[in-house]
C-alpha atoms as a PDB file:
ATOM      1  CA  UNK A   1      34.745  18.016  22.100  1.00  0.00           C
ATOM      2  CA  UNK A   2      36.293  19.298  18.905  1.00  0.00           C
ATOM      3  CA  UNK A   3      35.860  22.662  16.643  1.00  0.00           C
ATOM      4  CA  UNK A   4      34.847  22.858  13.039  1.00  0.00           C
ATOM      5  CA  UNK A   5      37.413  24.160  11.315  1.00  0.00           C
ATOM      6  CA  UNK A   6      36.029  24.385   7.653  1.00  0.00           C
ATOM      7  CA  UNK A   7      33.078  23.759   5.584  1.00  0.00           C
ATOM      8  CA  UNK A   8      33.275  22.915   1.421  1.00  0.00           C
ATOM      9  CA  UNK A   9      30.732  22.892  -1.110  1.00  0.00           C
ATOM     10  CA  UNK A  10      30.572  22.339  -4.948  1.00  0.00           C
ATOM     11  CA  UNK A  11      28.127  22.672  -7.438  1.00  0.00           C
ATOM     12  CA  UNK A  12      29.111  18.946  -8.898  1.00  0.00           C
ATOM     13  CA  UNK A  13      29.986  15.915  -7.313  1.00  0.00           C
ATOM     14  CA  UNK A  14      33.307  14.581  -8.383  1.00  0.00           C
ATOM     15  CA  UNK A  15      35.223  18.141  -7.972  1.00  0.00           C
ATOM     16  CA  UNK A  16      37.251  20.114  -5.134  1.00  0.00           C
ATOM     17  CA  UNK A  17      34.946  21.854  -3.076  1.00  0.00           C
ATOM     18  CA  UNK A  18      35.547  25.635  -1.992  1.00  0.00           C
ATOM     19  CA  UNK A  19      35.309  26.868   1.664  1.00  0.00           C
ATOM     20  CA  UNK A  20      32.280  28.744   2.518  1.00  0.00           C
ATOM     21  CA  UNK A  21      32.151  30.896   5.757  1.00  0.00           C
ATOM     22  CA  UNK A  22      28.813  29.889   6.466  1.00  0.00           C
ATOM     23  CA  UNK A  23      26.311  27.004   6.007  1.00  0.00           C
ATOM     24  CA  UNK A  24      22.972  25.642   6.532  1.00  0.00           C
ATOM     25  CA  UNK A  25      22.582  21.852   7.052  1.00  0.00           C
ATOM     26  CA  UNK A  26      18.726  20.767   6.301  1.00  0.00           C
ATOM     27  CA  UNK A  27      17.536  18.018   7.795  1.00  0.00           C
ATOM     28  CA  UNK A  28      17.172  14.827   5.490  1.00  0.00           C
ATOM     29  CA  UNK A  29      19.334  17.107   2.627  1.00  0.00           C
ATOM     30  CA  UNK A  30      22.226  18.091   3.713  1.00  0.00           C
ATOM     31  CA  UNK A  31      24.307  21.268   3.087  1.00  0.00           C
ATOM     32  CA  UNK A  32      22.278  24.126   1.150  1.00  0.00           C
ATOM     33  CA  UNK A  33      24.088  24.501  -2.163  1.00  0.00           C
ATOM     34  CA  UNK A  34      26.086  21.053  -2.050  1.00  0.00           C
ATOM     35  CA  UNK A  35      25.920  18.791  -4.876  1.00  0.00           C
ATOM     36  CA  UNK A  36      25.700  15.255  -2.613  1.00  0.00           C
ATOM     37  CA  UNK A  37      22.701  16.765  -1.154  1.00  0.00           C
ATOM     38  CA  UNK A  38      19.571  15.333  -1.532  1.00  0.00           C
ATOM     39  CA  UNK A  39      17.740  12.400  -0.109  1.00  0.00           C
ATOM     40  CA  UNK A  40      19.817   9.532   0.344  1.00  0.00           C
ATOM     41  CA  UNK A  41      22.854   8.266   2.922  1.00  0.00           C
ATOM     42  CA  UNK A  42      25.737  10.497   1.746  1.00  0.00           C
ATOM     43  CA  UNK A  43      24.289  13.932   2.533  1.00  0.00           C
ATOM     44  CA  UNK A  44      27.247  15.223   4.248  1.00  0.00           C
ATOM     45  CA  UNK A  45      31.233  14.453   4.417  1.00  0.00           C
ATOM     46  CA  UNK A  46      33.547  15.059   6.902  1.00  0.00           C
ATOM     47  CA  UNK A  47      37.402  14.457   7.302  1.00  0.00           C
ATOM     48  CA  UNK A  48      39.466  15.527  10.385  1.00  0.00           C
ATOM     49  CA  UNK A  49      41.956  18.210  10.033  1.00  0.00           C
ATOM     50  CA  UNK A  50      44.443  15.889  11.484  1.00  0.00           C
ATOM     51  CA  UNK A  51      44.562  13.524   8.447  1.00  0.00           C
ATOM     52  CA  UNK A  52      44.122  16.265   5.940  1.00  0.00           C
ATOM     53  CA  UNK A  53      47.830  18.233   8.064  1.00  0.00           C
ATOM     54  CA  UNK A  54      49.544  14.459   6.839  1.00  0.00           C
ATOM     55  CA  UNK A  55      49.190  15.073   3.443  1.00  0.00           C
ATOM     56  CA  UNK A  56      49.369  18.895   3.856  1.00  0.00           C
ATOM     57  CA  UNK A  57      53.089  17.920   4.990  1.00  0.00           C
ATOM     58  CA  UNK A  58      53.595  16.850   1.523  1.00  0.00           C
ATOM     59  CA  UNK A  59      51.437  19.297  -0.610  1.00  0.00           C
ATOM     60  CA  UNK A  60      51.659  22.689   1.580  1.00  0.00           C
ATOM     61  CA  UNK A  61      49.161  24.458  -1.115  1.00  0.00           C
ATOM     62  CA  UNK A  62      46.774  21.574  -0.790  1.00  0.00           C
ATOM     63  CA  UNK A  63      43.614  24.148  -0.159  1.00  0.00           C
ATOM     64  CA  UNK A  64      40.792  23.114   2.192  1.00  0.00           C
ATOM     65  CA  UNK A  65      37.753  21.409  -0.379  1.00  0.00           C
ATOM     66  CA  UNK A  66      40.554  19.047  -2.075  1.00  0.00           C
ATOM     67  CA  UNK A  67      39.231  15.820  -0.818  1.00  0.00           C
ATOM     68  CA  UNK A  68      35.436  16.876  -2.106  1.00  0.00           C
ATOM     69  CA  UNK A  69      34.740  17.039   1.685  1.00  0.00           C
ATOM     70  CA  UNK A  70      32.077  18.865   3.131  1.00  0.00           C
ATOM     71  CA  UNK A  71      33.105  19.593   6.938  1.00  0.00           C
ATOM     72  CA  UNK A  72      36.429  19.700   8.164  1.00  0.00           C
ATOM     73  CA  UNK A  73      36.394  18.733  12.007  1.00  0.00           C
ATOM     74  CA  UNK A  74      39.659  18.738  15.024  1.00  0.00           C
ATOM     75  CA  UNK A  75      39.662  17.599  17.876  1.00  0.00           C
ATOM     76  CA  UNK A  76      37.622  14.561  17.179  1.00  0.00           C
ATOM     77  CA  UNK A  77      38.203  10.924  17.219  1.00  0.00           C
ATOM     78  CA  UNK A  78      36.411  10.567  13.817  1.00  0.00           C
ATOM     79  CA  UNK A  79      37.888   7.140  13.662  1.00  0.00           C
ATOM     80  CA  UNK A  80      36.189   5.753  16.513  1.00  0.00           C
ATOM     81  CA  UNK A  81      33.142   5.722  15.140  1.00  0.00           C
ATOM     82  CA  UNK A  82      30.393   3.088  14.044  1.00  0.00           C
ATOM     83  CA  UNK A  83      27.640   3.548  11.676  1.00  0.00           C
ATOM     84  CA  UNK A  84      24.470   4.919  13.814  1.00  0.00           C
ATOM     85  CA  UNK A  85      26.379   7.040  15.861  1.00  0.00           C
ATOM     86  CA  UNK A  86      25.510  10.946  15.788  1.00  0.00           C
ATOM     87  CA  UNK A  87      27.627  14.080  15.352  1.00  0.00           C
ATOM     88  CA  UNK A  88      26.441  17.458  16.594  1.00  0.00           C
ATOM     89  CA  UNK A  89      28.086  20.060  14.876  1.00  0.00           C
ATOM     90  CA  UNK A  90      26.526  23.314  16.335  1.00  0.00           C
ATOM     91  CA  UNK A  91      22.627  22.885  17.065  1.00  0.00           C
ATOM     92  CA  UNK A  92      22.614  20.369  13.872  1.00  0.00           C
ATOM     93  CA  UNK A  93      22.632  16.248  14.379  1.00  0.00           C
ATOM     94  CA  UNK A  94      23.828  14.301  11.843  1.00  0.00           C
ATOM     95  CA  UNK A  95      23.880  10.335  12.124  1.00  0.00           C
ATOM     96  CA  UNK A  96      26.651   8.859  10.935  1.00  0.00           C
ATOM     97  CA  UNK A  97      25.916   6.071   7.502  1.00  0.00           C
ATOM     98  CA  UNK A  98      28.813   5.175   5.942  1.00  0.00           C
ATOM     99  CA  UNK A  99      32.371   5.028   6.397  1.00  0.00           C
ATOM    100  CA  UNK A 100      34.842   5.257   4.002  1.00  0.00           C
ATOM    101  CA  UNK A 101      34.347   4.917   0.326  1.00  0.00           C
ATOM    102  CA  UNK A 102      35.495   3.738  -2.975  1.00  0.00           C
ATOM    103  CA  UNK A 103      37.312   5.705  -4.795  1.00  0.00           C
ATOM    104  CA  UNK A 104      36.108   5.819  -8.849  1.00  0.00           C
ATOM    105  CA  UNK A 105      38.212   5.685 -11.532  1.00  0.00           C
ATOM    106  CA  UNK A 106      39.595   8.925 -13.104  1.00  0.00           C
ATOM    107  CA  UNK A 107      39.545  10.535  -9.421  1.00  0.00           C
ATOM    108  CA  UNK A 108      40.352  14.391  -9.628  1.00  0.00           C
ATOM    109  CA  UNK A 109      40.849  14.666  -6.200  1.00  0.00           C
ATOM    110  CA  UNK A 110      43.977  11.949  -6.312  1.00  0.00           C
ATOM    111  CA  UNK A 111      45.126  12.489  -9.134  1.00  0.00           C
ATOM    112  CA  UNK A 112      45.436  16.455  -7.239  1.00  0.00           C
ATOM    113  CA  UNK A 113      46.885  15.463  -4.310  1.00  0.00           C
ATOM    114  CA  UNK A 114      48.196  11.779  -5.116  1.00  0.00           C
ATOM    115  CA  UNK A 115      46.244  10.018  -2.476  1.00  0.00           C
ATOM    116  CA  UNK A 116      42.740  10.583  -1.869  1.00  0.00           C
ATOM    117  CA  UNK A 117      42.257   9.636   1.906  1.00  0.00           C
ATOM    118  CA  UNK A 118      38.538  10.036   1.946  1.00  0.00           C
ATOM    119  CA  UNK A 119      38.041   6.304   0.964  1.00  0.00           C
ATOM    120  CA  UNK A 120      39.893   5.503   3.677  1.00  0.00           C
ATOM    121  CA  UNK A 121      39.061   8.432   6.459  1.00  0.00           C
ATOM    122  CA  UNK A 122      36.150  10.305   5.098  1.00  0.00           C
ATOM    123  CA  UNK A 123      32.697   9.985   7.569  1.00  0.00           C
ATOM    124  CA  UNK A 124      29.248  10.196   5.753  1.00  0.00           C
ATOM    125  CA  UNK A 125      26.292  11.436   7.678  1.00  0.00           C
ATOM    126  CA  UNK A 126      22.460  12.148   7.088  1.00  0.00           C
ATOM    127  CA  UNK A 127      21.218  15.018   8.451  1.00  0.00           C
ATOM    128  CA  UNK A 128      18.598  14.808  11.558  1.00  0.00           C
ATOM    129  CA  UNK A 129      18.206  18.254  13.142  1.00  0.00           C
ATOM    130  CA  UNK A 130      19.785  21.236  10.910  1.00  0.00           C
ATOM    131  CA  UNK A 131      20.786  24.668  11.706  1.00  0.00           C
ATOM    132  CA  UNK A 132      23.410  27.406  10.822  1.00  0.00           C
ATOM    133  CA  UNK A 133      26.844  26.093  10.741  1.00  0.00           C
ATOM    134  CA  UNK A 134      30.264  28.065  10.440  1.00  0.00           C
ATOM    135  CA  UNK A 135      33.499  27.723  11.626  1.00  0.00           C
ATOM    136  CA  UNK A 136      34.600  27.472  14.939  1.00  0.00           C
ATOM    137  CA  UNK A 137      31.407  25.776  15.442  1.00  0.00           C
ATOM    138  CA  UNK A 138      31.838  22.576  18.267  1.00  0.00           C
ATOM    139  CA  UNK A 139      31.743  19.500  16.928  1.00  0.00           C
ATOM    140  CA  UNK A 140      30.678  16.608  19.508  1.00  0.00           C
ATOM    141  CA  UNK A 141      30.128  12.692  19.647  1.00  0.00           C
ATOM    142  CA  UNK A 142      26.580  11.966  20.983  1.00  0.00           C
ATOM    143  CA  UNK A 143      27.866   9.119  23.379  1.00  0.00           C
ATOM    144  CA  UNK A 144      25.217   6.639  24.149  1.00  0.00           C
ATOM    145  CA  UNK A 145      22.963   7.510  21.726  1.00  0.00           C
ATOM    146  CA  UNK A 146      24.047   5.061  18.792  1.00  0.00           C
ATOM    147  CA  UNK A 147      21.439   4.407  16.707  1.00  0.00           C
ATOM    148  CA  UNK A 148      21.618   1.558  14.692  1.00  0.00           C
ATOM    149  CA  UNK A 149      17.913   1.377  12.419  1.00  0.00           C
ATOM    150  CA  UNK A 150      18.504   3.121   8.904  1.00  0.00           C
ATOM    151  CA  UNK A 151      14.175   4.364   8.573  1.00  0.00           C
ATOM    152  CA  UNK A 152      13.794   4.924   4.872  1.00  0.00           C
ATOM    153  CA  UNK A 153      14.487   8.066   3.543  1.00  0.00           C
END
């Protein structure tokens, strides 16, 4: 079990998010306030803290929000896993869509931080069961409960 450590919105997609102290995750939307939500695959981001402390090592200002990602998790082997899987973050469920990304051209975030690692380490999720979300919140792989079917949204 892992801890939440941050949460990011913006009010575009394409830009650094800022760190909110508290959230809302709706189910089938997303974060309350976040551009990327909506009704589609991509309704939440998260990136472990772990990879984001690697490239902190090179850019100690790099602020929490600089990858555009919405949920900042520890403690979790966000690696390990496979599209269908679920995430409980708090009371909310979110089912895991897509991993990794590409990157467009003109990229603020890397041309901030000179690598953008969410292509490479960012986890996309829809959300299934909301709820309030802050900080500190435990973040948890559903094991056994992989889900594979993608209903239409």
């Amino acid at each position: 079990m892992g801890v939440l450590k941050a949460i990011c919105i913006s009010a575009e997609k394409g830009t650094v998010k800022t760190p909110v102290p508290v959230a809302v995750l709706k189910p089938e939307h997303g974060l309350e306030g976040d551009a990327h939500a909506g009704k589609w695959h991509r309704q939440v981001s998260l990136l472990p803290a772990e990879s984001i402390g690697k490239v902190r090592a090179l850019l100690p200002e790099l602020a929490d929000g600089a990858f555009a990602e919405n949920l900042i998790t520890e403690g979790v082997d966000l690696a390990g896993v496979a599209i269908g899987d679920r995430i409980t973050v708090g009371e909310a469920v979110l089912k895991v869509t897509q991993i990794g990304k590409e990157c467009h051209q003109g990229c603020a975030i890397r041309e901030i931080t000179g690598d953008c690692i969410m292509p490479r380490e960012g986890i996309f999720c829809r959300v299934l069961a909301g709820g309030k979300i802050a900080p500190g919140s435990t973040v948890d792989l559903e094991s056994g409960l992989q889900d594979r079917s993608f209903p239409a949204l």
